[in-house]
Protein backbone atom coordinates (compact mmCIF):
# COMPACT_ATOMS: atom_id res chain seq x y z
CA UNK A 1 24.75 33.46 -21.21
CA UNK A 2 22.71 30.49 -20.74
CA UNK A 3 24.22 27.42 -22.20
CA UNK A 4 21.19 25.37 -23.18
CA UNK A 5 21.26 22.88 -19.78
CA UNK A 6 18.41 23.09 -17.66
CA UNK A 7 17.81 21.59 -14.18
CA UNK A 8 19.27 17.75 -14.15
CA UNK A 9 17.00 17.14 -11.17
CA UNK A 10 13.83 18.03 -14.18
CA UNK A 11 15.59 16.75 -17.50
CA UNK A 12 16.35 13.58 -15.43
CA UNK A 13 12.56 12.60 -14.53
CA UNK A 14 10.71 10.34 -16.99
CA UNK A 15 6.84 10.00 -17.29
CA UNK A 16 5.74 6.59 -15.84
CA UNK A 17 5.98 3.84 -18.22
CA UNK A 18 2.68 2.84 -17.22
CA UNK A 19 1.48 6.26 -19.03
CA UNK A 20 3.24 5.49 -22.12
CA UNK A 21 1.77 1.09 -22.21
CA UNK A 22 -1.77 3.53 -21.56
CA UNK A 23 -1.11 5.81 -24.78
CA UNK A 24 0.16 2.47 -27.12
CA UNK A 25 -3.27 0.73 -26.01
CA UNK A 26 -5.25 3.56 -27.40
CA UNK A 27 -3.41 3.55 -30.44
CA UNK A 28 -3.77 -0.49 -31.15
CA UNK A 29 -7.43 -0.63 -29.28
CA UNK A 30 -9.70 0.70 -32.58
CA UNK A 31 -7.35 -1.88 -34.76
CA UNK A 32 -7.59 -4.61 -32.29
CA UNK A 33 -11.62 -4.35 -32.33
CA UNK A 34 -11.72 -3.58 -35.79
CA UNK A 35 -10.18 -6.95 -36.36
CA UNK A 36 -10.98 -9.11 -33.81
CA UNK A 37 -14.69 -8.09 -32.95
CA UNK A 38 -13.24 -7.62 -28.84
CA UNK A 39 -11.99 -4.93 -26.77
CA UNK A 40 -8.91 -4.51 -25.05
CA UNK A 41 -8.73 -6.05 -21.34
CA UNK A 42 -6.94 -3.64 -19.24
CA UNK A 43 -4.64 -4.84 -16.75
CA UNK A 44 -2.41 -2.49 -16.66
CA UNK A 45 -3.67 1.19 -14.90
CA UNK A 46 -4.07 1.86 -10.91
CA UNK A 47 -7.38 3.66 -11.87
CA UNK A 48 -10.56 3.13 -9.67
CA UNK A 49 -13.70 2.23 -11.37
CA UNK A 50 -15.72 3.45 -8.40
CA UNK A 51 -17.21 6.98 -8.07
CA UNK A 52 -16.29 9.11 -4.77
CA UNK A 53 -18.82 8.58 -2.05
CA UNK A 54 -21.40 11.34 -2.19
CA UNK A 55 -21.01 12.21 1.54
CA UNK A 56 -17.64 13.38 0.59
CA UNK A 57 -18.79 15.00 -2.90
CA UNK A 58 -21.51 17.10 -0.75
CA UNK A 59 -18.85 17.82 1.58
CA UNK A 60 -17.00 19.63 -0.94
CA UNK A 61 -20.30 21.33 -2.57
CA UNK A 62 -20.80 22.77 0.47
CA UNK A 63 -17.64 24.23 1.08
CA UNK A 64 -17.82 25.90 -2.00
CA UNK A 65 -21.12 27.04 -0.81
CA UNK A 66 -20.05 28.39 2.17
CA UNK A 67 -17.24 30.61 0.44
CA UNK A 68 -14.49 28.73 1.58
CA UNK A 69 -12.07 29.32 -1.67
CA UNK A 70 -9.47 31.39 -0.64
CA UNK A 71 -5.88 31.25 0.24
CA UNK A 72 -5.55 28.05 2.29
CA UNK A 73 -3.48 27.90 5.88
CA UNK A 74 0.37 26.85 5.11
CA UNK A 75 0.54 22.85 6.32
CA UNK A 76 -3.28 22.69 6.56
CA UNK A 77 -6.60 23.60 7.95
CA UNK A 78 -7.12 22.67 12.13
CA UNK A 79 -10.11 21.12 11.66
CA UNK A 80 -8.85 19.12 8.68
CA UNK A 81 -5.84 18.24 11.00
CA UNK A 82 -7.94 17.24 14.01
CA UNK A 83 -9.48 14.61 11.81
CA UNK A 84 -6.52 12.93 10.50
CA UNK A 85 -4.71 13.20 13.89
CA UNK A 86 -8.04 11.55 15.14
CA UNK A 87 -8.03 8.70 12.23
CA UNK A 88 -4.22 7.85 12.76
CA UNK A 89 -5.02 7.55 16.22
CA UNK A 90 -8.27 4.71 15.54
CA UNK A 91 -7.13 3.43 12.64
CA UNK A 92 -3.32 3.40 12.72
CA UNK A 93 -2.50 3.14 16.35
CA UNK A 94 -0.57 6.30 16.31
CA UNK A 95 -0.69 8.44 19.77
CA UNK A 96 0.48 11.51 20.93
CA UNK A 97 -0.03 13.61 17.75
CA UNK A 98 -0.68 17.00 17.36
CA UNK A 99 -1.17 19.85 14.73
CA UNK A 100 2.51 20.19 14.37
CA UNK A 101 2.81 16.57 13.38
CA UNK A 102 1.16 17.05 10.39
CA UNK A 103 1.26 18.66 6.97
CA UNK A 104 -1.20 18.69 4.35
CA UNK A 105 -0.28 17.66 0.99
CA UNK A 106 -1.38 17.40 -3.05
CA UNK A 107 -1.79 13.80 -2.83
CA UNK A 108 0.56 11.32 -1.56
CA UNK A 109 2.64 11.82 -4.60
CA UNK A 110 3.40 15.50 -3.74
CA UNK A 111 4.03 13.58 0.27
CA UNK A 112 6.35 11.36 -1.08
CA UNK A 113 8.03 13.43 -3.57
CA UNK A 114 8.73 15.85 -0.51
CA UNK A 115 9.79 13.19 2.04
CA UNK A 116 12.66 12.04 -0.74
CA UNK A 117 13.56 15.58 -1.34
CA UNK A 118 14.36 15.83 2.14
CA UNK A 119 17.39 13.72 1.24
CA UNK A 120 18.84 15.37 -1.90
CA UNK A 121 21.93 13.93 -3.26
CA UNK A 122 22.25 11.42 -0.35
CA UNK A 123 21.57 7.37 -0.47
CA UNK A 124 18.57 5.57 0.05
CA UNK A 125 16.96 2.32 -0.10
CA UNK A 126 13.80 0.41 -0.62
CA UNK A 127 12.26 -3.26 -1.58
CA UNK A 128 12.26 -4.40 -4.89
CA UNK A 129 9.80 -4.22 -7.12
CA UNK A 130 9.92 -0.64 -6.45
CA UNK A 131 6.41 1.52 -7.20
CA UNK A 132 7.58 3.23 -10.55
CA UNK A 133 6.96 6.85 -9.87
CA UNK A 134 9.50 6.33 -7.21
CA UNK A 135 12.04 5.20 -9.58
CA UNK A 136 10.63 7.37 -12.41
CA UNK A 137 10.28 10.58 -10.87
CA UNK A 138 10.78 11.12 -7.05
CA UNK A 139 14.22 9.68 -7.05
CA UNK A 140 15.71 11.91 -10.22
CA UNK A 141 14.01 14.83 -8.90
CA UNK A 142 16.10 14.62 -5.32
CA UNK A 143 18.98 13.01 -7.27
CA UNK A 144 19.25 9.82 -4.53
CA UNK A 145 21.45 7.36 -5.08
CA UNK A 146 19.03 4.17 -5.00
CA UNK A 147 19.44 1.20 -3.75
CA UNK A 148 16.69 -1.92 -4.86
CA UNK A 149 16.79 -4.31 -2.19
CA UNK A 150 14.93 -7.19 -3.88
CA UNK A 151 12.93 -9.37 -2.11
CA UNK A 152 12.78 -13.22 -2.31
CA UNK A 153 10.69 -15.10 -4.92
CA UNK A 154 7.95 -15.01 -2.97
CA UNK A 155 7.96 -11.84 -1.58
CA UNK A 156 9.62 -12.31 1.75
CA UNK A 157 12.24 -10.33 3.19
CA UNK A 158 15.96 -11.12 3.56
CA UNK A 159 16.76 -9.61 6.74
CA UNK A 160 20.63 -10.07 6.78
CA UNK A 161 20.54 -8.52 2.93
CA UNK A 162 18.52 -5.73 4.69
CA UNK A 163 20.91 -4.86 7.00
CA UNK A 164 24.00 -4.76 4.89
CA UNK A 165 22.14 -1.84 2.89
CA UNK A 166 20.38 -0.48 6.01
CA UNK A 167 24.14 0.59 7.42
CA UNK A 168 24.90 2.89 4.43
CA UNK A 169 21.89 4.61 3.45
CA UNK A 170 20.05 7.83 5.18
CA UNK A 171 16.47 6.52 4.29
CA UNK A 172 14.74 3.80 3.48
CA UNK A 173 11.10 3.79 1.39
CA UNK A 174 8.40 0.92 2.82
CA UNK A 175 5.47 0.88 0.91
CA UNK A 176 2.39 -1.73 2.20
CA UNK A 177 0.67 -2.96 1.37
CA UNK A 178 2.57 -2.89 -1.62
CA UNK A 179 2.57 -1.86 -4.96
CA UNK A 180 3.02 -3.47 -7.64
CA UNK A 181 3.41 -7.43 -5.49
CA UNK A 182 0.15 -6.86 -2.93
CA UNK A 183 2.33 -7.79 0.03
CA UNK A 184 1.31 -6.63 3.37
CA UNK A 185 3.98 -6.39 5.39
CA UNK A 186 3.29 -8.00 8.89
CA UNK A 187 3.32 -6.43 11.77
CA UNK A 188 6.74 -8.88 12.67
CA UNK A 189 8.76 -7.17 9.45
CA UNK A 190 7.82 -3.81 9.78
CA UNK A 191 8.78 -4.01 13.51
CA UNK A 192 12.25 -6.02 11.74
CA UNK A 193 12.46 -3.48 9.21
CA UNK A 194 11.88 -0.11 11.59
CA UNK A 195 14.41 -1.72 13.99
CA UNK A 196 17.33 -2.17 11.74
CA UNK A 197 16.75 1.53 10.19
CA UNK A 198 16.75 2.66 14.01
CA UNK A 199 20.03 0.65 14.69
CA UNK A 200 21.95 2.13 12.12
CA UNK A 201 19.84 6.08 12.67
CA UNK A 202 18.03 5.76 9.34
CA UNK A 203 14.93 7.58 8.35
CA UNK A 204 11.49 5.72 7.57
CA UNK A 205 9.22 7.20 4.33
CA UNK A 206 6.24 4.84 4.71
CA UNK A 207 4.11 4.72 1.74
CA UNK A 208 0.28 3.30 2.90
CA UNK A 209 -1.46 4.37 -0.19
CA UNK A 210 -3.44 1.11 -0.01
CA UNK A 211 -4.21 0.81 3.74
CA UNK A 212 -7.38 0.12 3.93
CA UNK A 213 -7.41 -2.10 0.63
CA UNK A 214 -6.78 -5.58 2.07
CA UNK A 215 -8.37 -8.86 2.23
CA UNK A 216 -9.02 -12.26 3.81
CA UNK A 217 -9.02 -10.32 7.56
CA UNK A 218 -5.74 -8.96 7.53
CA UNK A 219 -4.93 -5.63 9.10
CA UNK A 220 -2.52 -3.58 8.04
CA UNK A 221 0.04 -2.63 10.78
CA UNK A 222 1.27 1.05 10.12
CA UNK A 223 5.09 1.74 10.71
CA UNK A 224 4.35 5.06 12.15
CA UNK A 225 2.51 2.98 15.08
CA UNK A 226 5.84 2.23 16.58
CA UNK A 227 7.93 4.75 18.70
CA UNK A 228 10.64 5.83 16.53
CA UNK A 229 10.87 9.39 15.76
CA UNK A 230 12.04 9.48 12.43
CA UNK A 231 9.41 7.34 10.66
CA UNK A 232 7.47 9.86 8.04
CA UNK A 233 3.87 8.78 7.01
CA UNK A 234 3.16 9.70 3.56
CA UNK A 235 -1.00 8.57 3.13
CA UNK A 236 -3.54 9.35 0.51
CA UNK A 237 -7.13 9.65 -0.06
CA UNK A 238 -7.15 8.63 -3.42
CA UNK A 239 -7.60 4.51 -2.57
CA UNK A 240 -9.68 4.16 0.47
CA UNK A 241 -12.15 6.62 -0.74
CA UNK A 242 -11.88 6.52 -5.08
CA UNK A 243 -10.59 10.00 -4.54
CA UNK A 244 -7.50 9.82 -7.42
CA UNK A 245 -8.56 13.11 -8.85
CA UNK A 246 -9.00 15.24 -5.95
CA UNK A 247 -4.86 14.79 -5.25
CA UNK A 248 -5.50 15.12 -1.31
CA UNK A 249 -2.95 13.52 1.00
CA UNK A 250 -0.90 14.08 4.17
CA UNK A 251 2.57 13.54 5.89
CA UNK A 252 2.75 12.64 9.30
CA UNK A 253 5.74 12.02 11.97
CA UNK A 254 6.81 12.65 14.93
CA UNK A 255 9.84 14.64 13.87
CA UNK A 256 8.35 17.89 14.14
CA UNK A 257 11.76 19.51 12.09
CA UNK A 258 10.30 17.55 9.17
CA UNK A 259 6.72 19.15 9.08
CA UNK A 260 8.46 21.99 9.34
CA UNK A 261 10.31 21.44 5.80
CA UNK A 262 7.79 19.60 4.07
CA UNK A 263 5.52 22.38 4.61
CA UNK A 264 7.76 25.25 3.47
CA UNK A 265 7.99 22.70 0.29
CA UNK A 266 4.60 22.15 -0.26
CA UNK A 267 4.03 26.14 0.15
CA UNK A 268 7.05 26.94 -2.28
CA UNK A 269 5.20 25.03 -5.24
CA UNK A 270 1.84 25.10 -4.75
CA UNK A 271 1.22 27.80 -1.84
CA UNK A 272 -0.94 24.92 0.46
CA UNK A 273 -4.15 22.32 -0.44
CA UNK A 274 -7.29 24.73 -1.39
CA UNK A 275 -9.82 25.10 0.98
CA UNK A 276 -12.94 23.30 0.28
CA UNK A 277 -11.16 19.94 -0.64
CA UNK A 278 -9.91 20.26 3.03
CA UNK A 279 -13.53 20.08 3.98
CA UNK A 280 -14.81 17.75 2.22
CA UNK A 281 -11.48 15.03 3.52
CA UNK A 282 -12.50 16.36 7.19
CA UNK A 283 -16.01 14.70 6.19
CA UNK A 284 -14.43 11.58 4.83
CA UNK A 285 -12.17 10.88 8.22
CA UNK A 286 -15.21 11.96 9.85
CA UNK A 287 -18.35 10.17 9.05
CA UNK A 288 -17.11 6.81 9.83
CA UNK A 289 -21.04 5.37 9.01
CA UNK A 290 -20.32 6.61 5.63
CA UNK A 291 -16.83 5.39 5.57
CA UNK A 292 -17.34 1.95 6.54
CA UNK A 293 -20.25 1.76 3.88
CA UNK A 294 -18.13 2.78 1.17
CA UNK A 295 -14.86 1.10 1.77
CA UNK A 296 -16.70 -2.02 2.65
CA UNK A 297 -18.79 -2.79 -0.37
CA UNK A 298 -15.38 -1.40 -2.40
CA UNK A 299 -13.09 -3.67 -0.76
CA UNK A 300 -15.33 -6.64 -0.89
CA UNK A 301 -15.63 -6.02 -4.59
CA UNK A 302 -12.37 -5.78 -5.37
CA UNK A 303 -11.68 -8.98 -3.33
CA UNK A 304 -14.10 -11.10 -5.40
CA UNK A 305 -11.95 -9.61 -8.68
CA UNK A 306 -8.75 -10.60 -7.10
CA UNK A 307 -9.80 -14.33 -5.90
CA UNK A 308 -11.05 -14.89 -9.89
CA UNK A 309 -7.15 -12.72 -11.57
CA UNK A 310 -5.38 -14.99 -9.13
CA UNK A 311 -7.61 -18.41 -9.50
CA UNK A 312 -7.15 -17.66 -13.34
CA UNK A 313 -3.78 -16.88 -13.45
CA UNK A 314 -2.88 -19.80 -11.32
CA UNK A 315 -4.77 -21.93 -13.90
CA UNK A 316 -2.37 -20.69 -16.61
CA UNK A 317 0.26 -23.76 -16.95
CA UNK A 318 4.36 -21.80 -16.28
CA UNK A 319 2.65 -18.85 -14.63
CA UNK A 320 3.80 -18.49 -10.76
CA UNK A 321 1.82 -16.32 -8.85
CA UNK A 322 1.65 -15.31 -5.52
CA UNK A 323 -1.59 -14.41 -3.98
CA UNK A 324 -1.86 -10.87 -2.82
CA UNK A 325 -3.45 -9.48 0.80
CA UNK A 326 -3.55 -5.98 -0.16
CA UNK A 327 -3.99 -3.78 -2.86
CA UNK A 328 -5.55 -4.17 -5.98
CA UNK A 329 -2.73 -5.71 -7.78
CA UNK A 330 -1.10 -9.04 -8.57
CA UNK A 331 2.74 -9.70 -10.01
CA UNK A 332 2.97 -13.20 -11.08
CA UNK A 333 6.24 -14.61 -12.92
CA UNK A 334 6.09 -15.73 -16.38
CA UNK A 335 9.17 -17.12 -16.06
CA UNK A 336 8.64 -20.39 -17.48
CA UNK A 337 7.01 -19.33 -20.45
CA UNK A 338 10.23 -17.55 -21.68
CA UNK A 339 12.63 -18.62 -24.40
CA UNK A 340 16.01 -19.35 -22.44
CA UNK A 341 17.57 -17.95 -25.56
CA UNK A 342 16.15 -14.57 -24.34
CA UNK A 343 17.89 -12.09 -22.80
CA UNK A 344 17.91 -8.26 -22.25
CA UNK A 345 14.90 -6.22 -23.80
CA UNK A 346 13.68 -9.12 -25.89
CA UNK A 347 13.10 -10.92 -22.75
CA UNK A 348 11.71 -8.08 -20.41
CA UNK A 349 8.80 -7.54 -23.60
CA UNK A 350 8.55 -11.13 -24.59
CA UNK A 351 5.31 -11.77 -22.12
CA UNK A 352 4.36 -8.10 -22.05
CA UNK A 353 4.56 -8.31 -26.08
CA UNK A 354 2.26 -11.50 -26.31
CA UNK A 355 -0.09 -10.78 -24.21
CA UNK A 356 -0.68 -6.86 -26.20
CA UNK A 357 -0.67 -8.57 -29.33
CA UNK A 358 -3.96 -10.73 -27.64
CA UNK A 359 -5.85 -7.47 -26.51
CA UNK A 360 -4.05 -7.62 -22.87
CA UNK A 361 -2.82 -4.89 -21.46
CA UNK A 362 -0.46 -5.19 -18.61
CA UNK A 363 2.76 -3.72 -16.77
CA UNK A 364 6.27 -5.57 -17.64
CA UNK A 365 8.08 -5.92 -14.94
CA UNK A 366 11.35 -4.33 -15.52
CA UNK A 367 8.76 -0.93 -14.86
CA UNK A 368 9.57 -1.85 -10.91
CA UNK A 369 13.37 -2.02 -11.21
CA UNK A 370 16.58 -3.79 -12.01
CA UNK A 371 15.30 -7.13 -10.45
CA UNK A 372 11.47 -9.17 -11.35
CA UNK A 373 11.80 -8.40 -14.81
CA UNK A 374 10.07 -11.68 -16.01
CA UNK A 375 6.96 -10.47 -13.72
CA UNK A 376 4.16 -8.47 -15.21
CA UNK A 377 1.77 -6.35 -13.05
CA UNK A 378 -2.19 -7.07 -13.52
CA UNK A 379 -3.91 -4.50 -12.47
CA UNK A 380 -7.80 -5.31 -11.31
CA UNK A 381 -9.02 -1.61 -10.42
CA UNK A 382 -11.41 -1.41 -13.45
CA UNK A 383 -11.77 -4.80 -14.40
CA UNK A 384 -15.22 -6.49 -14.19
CA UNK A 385 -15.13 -10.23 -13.30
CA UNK A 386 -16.35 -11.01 -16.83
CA UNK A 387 -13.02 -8.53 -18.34
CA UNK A 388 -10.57 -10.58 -15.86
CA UNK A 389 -12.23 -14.18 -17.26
CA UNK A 390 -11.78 -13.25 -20.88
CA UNK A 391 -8.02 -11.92 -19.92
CA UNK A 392 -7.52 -15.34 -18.80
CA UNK A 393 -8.66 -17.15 -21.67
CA UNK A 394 -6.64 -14.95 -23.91
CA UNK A 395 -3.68 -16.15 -21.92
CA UNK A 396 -4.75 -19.63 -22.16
CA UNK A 397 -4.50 -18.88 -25.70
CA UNK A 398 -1.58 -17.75 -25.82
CA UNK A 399 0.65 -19.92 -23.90
């Protein structure tokens, strides 16, 4: 007889908070107008305000065209493979790739959530602030034990800390450029990072969602680029190329036993990526004229929004913020603006709370783990530069 208890690895996962601060703004937004005469300034959702290129949107029509909607090939399509073994090899500096180094995925949430489930019930590790799906969902649904490894007040990385948790742990999660600080990791800690984890025979999942979203000339320097085996690349199309919707991703390593298991995962729940999105990501690796157009005039746009968040921000008297080189994201400290009095929820929502109250709608910081928790995360994805100026003076307002 069944006794009522399903599945801990299911009951245990939680919907993002940043779902649930999404839901509460639509609930106070008609109020809030209705009052004040203003709309809501939203801070708080990793959301792209730009449309998918069209070269990739006629990529896909003419899949569709062309009949290509049946059952997909398990781990991917060749040609789709040849282009992302080609684009890891230009972009990330990765040689010596082939087909069998790769598996196609739903996103780089479905990569992810199969690279942790590779290591059910053991121990793993990764920076804090910790991306909150991560917390919220991939690490319940493989039952790890987690370790946060936080990083110093300004985002740097305590190497000796490191490698006291690096000696225990069967994996550890890097994701840059980061979400929710903006760090890019240079090429001198990821090199740091990947040697400790191949001291001590410790798995890599690299998270490079946002690797093409950086600023002020930085590059981003992909772990995967270095020659240790068991580094798994978990990338996404969603970022570079305002893709969120389409859920088309990748994993990619040179541990070939892993491809194997990640696509027997990726067939047992969703039988393999359909067809015709294949085709129209082989057209978005492919047509690097396109490509450069697009992520250009995106990236440069999204720079000119985070030089005015940050410039703002930094104008706000108590507010500490460190200015990020990647991402679309900043995660400044509010510290100073706190009661001392306050401690435990009251503090965590005392910012968070304020700032809602004024028609701002951000992510508090105890979202990203047990450590930051007097950090909130602005989010400047769908923010015009006139929404991120009157988010500022509400601040100013406030505190």
């Amino acid at each position: 007889m069944f006794d009522g208890r399903f599945s801990d690895s299911l009951s245990n996962v939680r919907m993002s908070p940043i779902v649930s601060i999404s839901e509460e703004v639509r609930k106070r937004a008609p109020q809030f107008t209705q009052t004040t005469g203003k709309k809501f300034v939203l801070f708080q959702r990793g959301e792209i305000d730009f449309s998918t290129p069209r070269y990739v949107v006629e990529a896909a029509k003419k899949a569709l065209d062309a009949g290509f909607t049946r059952y997909p090939k398990s781990g991917g399509e060749d040609g789709f493979k040849d282009a992302i073994i080609s684009k890891l090899r230009d972009f990330n500096r990765v040689d010596g790739l082939t087909r069998d180094n790769v598996a196609v995925t739903y996103g780089g949430q479905e990569a992810l959530e199969l690279s942790f489930k590779l290591f059910a019930g053991r121990k793993g590790a990764g920076f804090a602030p910790t991306w909150s799906c991560a917390l919220e969902n991939f690490i319940p649904y493989a039952d790890i034990d987690f370790v946060e490894v936080p990083l110093k007040k300004d985002f740097s990385v305590d190497m000796t800390g490191l490698e006291e948790v690096v000696r225990d742990i069967a994996f550890f999660y890097l994701n840059t450029p980061q979400n929710p600080t903006g760090k890019i990791f240079s090429e001198e800690e990821v090199r740091a990072i990947v040697g400790l984890c191949a001291k001590h025979g410790v798995f890599v999942v690299s998270d490079e969602a946002y690797e093409r979203i950086v600023y002020d000339g930085q590059r981003h320097f992909s772990p995967l680029s270095l020659p240790y085996e068991n580094i798994i690349g978990c990338y996404t199309f969603s970022k570079t190329y305002a893709m969120t919707g389409w859920r088309l991703g990748y994993v990619a390593t040179r541990n070939k036993r892993v491809i194997d298991l990640v696509r027997l995962g990726d067939y047992t729940q969703t039988a393999g990526v359909v067809t015709f999105l294949q085709h129209a990501g082989k057209e978005a690796l492919e047509n690097r004229v396109e490509e450069e157009k697009a992520v250009t005039a995106m990236v440069s746009e999204f720079q000119k929004r985070r030089d005015a968040l940050y410039e703002g921000l930094k104008s706000v008297e108590g507010v500490e913020v460190t200015k990020p080189r990647g991402a679309f994201y900043l995660f400044p400290s509010f510290s100073a603006l706190i009661p001392s009095g306050l401690s435990g929820q009251e503090r965590t929502m005392y910012a968070y709370d304020r700032l809602m109250d004024k028609g701002v709608a951000t992510v508090y910081g105890s979202c990203f783990g047990r450590h930051f928790g007097d950090n909130l995360r602005f989010s400047f994805s769908m923010t015009t530069l006139d929404e991120i100026r009157e988010g500022v003076q509400r601040i100013k307002e406030i505190f």
